[in-house]
Protein backbone atom coordinates (compact mmCIF):
# COMPACT_ATOMS: atom_id res chain seq x y z
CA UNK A 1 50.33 9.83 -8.08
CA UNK A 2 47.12 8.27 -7.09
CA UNK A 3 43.95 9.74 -8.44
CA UNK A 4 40.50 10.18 -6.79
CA UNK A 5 37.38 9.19 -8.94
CA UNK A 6 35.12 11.94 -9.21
CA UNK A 7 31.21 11.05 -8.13
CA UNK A 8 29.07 12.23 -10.29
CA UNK A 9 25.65 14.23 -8.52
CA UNK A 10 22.94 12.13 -8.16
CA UNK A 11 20.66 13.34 -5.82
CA UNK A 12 18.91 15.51 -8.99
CA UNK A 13 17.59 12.21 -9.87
CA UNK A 14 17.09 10.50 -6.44
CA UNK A 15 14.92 14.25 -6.01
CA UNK A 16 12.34 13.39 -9.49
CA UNK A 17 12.01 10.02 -8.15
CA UNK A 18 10.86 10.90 -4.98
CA UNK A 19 8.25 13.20 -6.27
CA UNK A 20 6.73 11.02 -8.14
CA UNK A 21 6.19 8.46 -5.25
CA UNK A 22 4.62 10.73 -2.66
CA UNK A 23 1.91 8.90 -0.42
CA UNK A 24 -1.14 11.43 0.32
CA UNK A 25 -3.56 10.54 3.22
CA UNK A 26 -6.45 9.93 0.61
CA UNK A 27 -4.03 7.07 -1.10
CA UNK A 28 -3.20 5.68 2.43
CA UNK A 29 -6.87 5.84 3.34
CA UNK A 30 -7.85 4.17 0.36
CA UNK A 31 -4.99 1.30 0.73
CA UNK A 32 -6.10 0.66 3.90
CA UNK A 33 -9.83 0.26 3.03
CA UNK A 34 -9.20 -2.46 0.21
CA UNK A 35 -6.48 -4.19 2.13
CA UNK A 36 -7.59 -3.99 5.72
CA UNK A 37 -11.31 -3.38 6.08
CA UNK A 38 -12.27 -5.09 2.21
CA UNK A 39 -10.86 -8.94 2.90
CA UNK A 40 -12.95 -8.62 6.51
CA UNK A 41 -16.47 -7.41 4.79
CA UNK A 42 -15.83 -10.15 1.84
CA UNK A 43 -15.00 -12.75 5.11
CA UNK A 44 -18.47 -11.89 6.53
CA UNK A 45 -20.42 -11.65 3.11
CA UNK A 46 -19.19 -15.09 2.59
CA UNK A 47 -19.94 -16.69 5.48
CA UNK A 48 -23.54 -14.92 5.88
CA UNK A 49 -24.43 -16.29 2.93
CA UNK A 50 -23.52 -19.71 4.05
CA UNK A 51 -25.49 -19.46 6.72
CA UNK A 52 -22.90 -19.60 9.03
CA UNK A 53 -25.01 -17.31 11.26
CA UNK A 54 -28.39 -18.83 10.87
CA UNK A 55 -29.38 -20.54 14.44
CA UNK A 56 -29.39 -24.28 13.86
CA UNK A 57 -33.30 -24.85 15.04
């Protein structure tokens, strides 16, 4: 006689783990800002004060 394996439940635990990774808007917001918008105004600082935008007369 063959015997099935029994699966143990798991989705209690796949449940807990997905609570405690839940993305709000602020979080998204605020990812987007450093990663998106942050490199850009450092790109600009940097290059303003190198007088990239100076006229050269």
């Amino acid at each position: 006689m063959i015997r099935k394996k029994s699966k143990k439940k798991i989705t209690s635990k796949l449940i807990e783990a997905n609570d405690e990774k839940k993305t709000t808007p602020r979080t998204a917001k605020i990812v987007l800002f450093v990663f998106g918008v942050g490199p850009l105004i450092l790109m600009g600082l940097f290059l303003f004060s190198n007088g990239f935008f100076n006229s050269p007369l």
